[in-house]
PDB file of N, CA and C in Angstrom:
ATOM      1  N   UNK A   1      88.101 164.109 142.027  1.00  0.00           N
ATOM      2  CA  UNK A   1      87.291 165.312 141.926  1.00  0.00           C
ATOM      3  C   UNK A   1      87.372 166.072 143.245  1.00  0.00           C
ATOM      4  N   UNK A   2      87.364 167.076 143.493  1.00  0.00           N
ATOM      5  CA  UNK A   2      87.389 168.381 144.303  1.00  0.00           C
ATOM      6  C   UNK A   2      85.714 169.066 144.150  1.00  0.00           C
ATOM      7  N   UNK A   3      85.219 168.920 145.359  1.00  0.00           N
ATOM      8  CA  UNK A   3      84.043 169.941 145.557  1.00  0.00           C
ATOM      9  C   UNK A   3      84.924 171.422 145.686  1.00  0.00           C
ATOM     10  N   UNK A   4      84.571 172.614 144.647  1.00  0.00           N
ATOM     11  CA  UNK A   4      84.801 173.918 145.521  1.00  0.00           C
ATOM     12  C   UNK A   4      83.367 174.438 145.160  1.00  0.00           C
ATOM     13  N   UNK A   5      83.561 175.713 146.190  1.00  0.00           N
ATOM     14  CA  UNK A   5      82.565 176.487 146.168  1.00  0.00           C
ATOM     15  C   UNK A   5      83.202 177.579 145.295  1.00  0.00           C
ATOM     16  N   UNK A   6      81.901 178.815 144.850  1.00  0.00           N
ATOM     17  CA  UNK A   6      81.776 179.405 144.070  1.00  0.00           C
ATOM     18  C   UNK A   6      83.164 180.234 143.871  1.00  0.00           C
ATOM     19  N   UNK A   7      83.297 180.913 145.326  1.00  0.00           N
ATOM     20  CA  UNK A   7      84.888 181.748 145.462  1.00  0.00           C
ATOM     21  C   UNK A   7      85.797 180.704 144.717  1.00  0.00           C
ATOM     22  N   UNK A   8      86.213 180.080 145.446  1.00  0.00           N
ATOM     23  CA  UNK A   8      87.296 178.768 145.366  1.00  0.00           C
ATOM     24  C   UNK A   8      87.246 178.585 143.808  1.00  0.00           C
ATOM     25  N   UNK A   9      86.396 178.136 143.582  1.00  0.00           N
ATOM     26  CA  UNK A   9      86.691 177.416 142.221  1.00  0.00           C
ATOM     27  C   UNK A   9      86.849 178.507 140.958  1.00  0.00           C
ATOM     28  N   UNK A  10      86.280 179.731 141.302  1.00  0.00           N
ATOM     29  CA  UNK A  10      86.512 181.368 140.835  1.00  0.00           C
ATOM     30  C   UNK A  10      88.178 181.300 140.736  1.00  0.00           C
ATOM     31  N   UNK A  11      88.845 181.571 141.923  1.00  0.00           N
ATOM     32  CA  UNK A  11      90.057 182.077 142.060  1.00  0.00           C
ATOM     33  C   UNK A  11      91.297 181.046 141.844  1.00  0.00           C
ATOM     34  N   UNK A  12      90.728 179.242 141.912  1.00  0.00           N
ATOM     35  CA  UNK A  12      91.835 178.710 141.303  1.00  0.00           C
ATOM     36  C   UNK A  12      91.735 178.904 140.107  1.00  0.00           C
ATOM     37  N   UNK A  13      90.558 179.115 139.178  1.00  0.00           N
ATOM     38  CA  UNK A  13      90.938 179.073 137.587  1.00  0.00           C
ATOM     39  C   UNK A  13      91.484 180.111 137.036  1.00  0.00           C
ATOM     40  N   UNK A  14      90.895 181.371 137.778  1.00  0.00           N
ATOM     41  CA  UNK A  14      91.946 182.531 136.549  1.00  0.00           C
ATOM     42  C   UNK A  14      93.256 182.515 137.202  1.00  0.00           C
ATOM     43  N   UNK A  15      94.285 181.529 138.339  1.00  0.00           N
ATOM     44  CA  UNK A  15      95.264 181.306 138.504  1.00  0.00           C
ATOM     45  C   UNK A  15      96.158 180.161 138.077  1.00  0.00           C
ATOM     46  N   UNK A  16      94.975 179.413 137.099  1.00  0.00           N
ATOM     47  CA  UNK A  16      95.621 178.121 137.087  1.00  0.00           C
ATOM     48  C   UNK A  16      95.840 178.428 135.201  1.00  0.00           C
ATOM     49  N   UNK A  17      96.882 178.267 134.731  1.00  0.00           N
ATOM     50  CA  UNK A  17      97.299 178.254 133.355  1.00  0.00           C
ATOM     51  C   UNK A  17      97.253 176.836 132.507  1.00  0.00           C
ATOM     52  N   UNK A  18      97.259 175.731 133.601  1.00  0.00           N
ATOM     53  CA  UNK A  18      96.489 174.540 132.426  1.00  0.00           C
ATOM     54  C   UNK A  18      94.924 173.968 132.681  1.00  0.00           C
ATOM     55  N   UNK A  19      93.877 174.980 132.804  1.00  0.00           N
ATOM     56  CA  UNK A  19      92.701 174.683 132.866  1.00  0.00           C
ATOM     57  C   UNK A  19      92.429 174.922 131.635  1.00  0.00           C
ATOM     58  N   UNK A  20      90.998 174.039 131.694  1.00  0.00           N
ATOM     59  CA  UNK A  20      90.090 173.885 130.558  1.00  0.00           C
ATOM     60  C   UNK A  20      88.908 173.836 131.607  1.00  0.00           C
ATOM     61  N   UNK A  21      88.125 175.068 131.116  1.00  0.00           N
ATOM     62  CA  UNK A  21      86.791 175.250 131.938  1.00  0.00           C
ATOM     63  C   UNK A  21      85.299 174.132 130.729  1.00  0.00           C
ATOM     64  N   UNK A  22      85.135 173.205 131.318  1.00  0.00           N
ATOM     65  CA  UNK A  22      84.216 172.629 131.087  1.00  0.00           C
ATOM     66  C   UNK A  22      82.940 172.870 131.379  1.00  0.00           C
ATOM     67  N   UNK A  23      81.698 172.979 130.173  1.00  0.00           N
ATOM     68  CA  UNK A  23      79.935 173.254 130.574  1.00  0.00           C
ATOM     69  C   UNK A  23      79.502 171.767 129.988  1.00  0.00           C
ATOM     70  N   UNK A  24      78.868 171.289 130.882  1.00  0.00           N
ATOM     71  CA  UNK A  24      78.593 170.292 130.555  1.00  0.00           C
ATOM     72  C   UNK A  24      76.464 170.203 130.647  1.00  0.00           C
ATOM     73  N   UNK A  25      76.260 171.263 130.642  1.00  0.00           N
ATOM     74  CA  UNK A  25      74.929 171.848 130.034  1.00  0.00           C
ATOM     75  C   UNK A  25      74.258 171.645 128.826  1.00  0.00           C
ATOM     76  N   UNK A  26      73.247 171.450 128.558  1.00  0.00           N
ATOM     77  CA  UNK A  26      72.548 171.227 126.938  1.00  0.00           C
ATOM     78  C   UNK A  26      72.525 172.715 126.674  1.00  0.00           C
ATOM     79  N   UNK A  27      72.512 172.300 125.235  1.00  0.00           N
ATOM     80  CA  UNK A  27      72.519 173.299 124.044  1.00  0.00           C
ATOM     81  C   UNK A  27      71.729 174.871 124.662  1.00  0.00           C
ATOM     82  N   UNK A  28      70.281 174.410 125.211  1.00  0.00           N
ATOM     83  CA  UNK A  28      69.061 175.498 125.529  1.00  0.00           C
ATOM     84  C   UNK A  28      69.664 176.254 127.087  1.00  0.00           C
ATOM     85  N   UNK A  29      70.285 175.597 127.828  1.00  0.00           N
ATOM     86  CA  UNK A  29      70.524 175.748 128.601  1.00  0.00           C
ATOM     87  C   UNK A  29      71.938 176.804 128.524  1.00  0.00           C
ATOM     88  N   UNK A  30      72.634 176.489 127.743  1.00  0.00           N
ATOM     89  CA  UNK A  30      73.736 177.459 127.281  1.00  0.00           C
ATOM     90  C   UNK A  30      73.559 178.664 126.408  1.00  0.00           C
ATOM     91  N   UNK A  31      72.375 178.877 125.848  1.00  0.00           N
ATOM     92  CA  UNK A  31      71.503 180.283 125.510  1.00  0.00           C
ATOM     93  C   UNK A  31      71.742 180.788 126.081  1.00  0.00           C
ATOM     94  N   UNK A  32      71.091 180.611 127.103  1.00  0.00           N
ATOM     95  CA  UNK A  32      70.501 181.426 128.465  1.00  0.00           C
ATOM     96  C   UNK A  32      71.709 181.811 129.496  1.00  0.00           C
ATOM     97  N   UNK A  33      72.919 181.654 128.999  1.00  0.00           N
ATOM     98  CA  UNK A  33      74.064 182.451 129.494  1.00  0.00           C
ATOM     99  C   UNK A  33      75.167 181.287 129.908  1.00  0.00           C
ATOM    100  N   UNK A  34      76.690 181.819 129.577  1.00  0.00           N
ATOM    101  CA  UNK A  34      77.234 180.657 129.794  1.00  0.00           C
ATOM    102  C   UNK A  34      78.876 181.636 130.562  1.00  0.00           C
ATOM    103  N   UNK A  35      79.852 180.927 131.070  1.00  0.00           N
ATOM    104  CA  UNK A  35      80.898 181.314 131.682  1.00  0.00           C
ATOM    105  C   UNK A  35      81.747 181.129 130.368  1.00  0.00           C
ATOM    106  N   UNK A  36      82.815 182.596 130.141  1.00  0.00           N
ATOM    107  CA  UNK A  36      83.213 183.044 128.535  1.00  0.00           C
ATOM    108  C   UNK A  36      84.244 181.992 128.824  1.00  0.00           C
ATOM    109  N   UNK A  37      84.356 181.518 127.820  1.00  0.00           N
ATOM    110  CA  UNK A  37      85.417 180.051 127.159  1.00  0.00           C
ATOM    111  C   UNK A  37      85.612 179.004 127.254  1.00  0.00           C
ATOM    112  N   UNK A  38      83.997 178.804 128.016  1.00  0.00           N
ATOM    113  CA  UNK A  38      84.054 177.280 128.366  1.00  0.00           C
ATOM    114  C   UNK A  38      83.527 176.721 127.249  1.00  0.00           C
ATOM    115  N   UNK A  39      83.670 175.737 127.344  1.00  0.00           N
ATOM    116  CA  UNK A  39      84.026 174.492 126.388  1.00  0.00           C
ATOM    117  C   UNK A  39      82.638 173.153 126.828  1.00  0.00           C
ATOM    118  N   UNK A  40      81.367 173.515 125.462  1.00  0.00           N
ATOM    119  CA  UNK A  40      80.382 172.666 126.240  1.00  0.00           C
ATOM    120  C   UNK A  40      80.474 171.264 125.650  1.00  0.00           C
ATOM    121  N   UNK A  41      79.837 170.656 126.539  1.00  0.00           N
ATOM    122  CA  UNK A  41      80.031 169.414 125.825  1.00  0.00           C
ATOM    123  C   UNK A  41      78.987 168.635 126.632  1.00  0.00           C
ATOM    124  N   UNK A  42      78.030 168.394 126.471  1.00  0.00           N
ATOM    125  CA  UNK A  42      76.392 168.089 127.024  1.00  0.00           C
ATOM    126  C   UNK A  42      76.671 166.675 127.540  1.00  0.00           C
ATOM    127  N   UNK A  43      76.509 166.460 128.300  1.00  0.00           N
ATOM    128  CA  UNK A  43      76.751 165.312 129.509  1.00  0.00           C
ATOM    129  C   UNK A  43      75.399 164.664 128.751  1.00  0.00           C
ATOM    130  N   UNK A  44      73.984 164.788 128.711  1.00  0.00           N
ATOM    131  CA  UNK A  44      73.312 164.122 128.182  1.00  0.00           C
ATOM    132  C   UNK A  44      73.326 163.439 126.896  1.00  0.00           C
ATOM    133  N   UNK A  45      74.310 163.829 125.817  1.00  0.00           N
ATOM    134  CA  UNK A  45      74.644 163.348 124.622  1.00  0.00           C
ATOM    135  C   UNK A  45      75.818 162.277 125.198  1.00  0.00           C
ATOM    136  N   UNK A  46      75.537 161.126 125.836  1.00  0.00           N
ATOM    137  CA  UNK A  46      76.425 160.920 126.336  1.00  0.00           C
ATOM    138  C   UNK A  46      77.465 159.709 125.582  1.00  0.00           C
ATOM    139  N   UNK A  47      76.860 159.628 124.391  1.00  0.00           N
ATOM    140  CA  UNK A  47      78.323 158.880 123.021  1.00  0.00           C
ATOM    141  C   UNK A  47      78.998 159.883 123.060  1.00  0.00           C
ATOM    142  N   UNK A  48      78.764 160.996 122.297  1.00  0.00           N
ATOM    143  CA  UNK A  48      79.422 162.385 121.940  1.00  0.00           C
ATOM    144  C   UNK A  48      79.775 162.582 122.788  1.00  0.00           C
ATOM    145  N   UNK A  49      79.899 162.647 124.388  1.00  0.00           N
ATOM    146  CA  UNK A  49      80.450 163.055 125.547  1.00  0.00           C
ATOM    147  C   UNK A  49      81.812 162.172 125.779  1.00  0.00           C
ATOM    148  N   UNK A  50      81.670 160.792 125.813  1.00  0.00           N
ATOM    149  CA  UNK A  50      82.375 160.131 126.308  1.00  0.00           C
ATOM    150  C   UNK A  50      83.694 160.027 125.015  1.00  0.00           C
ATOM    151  N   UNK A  51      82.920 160.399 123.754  1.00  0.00           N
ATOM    152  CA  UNK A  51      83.893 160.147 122.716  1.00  0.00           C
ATOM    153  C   UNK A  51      84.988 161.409 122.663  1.00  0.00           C
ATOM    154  N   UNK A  52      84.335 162.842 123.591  1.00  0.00           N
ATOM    155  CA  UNK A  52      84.992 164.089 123.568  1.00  0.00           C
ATOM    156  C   UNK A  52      85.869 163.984 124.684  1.00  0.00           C
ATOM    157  N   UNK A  53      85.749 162.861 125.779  1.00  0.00           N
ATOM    158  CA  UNK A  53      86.513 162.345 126.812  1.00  0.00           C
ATOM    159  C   UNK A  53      87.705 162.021 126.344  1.00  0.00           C
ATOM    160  N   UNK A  54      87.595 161.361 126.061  1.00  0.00           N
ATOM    161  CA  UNK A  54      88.730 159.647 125.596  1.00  0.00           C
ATOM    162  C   UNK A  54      89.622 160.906 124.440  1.00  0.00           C
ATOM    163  N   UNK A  55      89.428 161.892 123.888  1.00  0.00           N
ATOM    164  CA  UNK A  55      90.282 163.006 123.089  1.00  0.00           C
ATOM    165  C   UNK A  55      90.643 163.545 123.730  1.00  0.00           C
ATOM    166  N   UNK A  56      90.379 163.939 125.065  1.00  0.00           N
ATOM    167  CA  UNK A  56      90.572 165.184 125.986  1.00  0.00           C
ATOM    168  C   UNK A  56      92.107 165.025 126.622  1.00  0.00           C
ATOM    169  N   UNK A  57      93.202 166.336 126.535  1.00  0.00           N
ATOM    170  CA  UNK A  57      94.382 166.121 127.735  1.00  0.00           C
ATOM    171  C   UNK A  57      94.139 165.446 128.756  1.00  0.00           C
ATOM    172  N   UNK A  58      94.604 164.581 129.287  1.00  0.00           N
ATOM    173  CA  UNK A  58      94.630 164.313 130.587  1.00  0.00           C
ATOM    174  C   UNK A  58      95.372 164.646 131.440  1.00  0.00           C
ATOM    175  N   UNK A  59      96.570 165.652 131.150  1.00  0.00           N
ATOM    176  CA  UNK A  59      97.112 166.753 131.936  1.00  0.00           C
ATOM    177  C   UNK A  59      96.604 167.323 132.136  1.00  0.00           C
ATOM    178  N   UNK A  60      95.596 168.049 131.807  1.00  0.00           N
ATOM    179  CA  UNK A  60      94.981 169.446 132.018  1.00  0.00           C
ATOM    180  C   UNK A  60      94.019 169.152 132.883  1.00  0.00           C
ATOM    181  N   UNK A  61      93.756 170.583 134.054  1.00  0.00           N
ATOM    182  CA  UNK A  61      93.202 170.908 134.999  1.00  0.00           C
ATOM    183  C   UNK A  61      91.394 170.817 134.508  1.00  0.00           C
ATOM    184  N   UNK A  62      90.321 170.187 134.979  1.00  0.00           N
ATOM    185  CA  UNK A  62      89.416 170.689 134.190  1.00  0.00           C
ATOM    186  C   UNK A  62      88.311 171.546 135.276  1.00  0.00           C
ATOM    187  N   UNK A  63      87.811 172.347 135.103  1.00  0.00           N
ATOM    188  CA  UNK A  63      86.567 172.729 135.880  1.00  0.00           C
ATOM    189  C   UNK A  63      85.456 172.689 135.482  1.00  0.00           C
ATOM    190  N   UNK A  64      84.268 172.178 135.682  1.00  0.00           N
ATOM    191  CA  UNK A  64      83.369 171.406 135.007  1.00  0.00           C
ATOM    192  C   UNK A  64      82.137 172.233 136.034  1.00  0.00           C
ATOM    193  N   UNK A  65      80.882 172.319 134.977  1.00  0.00           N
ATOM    194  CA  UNK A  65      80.079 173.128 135.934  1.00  0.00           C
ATOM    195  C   UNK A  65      78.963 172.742 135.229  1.00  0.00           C
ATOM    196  N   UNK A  66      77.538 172.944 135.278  1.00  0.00           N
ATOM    197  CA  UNK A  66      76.088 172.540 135.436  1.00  0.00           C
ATOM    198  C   UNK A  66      75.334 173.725 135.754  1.00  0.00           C
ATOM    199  N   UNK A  67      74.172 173.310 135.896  1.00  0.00           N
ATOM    200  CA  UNK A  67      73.193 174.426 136.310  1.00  0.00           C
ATOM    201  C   UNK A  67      73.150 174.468 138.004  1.00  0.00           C
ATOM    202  N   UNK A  68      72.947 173.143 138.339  1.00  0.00           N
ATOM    203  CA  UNK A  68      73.148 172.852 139.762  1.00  0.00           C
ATOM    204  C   UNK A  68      74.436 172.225 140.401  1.00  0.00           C
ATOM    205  N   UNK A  69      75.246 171.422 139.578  1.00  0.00           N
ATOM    206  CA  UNK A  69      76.350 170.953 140.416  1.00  0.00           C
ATOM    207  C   UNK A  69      76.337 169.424 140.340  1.00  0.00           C
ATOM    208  N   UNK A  70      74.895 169.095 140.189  1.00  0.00           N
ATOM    209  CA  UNK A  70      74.778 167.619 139.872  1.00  0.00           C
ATOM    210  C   UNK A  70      75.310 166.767 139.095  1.00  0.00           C
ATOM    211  N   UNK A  71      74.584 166.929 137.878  1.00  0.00           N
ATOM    212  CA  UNK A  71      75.962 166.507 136.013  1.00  0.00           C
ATOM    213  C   UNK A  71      77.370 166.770 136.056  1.00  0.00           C
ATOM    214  N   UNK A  72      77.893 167.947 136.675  1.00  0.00           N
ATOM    215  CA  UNK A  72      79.180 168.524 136.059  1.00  0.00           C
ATOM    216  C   UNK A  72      79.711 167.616 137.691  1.00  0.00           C
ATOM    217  N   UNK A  73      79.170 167.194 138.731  1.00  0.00           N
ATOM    218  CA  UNK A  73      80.057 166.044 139.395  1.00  0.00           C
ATOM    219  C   UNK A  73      79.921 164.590 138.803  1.00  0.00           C
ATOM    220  N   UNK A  74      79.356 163.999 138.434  1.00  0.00           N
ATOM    221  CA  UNK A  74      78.967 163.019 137.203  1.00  0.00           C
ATOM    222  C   UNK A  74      79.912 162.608 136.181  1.00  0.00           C
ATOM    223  N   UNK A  75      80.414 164.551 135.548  1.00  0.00           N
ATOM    224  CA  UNK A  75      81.194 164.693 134.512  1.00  0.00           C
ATOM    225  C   UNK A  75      82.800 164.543 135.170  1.00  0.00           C
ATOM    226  N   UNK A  76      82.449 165.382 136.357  1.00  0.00           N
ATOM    227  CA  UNK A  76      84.048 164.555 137.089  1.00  0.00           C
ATOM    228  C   UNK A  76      84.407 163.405 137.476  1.00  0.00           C
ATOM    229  N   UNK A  77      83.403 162.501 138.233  1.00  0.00           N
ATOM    230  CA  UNK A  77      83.941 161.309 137.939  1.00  0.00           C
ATOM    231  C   UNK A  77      84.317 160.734 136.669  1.00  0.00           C
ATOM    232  N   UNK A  78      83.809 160.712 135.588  1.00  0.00           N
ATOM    233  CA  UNK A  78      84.059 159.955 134.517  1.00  0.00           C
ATOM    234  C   UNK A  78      85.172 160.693 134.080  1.00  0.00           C
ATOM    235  N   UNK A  79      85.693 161.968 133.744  1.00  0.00           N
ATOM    236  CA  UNK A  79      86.847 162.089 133.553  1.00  0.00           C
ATOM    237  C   UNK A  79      87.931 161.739 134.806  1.00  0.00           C
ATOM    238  N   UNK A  80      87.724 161.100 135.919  1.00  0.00           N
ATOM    239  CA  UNK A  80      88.524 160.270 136.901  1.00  0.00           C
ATOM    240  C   UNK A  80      88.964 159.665 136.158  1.00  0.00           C
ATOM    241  N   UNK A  81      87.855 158.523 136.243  1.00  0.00           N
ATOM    242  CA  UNK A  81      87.879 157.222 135.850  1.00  0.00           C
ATOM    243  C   UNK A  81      88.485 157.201 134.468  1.00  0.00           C
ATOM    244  N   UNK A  82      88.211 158.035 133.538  1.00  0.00           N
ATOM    245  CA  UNK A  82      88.949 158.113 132.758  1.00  0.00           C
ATOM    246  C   UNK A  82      90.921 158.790 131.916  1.00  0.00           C
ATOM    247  N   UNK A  83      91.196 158.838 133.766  1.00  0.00           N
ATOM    248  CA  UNK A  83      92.680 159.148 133.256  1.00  0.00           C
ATOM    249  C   UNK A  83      92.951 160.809 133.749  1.00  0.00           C
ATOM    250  N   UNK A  84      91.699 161.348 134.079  1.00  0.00           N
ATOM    251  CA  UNK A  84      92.464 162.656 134.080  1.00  0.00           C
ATOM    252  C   UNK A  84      92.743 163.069 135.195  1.00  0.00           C
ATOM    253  N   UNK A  85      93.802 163.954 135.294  1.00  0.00           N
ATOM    254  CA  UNK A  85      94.660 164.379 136.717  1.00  0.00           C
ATOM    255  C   UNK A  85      93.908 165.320 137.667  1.00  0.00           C
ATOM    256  N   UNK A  86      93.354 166.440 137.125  1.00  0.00           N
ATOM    257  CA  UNK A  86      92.384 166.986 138.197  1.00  0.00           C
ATOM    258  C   UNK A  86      91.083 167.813 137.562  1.00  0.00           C
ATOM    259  N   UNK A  87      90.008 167.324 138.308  1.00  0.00           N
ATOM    260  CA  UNK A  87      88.864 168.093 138.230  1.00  0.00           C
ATOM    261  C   UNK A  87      88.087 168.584 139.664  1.00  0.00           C
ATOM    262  N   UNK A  88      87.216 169.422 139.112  1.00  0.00           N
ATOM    263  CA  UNK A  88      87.507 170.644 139.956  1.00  0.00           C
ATOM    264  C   UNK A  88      85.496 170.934 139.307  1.00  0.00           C
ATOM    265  N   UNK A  89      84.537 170.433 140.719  1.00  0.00           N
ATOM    266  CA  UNK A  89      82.991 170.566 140.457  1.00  0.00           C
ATOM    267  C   UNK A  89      82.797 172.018 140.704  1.00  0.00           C
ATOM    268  N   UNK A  90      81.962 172.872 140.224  1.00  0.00           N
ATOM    269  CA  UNK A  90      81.640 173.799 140.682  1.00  0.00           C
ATOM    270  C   UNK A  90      80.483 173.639 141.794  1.00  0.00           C
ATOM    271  N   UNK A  91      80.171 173.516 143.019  1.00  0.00           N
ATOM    272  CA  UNK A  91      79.032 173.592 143.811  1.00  0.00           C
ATOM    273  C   UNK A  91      77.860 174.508 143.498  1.00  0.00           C
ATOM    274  N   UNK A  92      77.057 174.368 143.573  1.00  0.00           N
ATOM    275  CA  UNK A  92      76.139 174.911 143.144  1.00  0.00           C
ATOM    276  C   UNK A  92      75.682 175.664 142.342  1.00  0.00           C
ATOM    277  N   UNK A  93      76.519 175.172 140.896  1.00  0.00           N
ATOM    278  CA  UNK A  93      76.600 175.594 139.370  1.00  0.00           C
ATOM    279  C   UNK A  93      76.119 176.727 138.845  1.00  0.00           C
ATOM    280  N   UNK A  94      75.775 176.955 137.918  1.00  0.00           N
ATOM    281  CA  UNK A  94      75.754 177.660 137.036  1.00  0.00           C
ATOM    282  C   UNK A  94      74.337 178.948 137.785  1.00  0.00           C
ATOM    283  N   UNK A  95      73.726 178.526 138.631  1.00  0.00           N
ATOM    284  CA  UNK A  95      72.689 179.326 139.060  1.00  0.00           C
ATOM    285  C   UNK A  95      72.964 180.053 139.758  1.00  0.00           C
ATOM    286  N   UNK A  96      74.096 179.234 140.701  1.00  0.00           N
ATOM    287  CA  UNK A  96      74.520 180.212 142.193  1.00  0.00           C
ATOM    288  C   UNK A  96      75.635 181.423 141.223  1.00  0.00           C
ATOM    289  N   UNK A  97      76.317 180.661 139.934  1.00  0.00           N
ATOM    290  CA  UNK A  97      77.136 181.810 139.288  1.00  0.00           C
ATOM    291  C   UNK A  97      76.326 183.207 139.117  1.00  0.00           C
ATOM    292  N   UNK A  98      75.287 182.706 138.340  1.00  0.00           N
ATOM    293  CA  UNK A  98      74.914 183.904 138.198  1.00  0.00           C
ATOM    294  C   UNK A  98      74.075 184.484 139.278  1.00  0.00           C
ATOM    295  N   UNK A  99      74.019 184.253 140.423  1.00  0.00           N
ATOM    296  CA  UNK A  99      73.364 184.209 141.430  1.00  0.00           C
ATOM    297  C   UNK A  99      71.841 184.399 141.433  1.00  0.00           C
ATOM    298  N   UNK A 100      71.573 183.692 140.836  1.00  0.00           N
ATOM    299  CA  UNK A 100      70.002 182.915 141.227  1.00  0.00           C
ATOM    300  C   UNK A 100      70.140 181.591 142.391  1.00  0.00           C
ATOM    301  N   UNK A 101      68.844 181.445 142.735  1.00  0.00           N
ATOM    302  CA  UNK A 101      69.072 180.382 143.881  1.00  0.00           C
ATOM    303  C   UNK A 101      68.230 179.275 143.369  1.00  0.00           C
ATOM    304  N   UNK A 102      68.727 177.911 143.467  1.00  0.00           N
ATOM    305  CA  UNK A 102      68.812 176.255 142.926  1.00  0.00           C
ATOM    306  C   UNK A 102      67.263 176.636 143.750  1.00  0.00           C
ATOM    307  N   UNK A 103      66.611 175.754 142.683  1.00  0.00           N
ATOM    308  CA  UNK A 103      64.736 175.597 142.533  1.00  0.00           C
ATOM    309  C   UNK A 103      64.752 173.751 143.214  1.00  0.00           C
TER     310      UNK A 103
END
């Protein structure tokens, strides 16, 4: 896993052509606004998570993001551990995206 910050992890993905932008956010939480084409998959459902793992490329680039940064590094280790070649945390997730500031 790779910590980037908000720039960073911005400018490798719309350059990188085998990403898969990962939300690893609950359902309520993805209402309330989400980054266009990511792909959620709720870290707290975590059968359904691990079973959407073990299907997942393991070529592919993933960028994985949260509200805070916490889960979606969580979600990168386990896709480590589970085989995949690179992931990529967003730091200070989904709040600092939309720029609100972590409570």
């Amino acid at each position: 896993m790779k910590e980037l910050n908000q720039q960073e992890w911005k400018e490798q993905l719309e350059k990188d052509d085998n990403a898969v932008l990962l939300d690893v956010r609950t359902e309520e939480e993805v209402a309330e606004g989400y980054i266009p084409d990511a792909k959620n998959l709720d870290i707290y459902k975590s059968q359904e998570f691990m079973g959407e793992v073990e299907k997942m490329d393991k070529d592919k680039n993933y960028y994985v993001y949260c509200r805070s940064g916490k889960r979606s590094a969580q979600a990168c280790t386990i896709l480590d551990q589970m085989g995949a070649a690179n992931t990529y945390n967003l730091e200070g997730g989904f709040m600092e995206w939309k720029g609100e500031k972590k409570q």
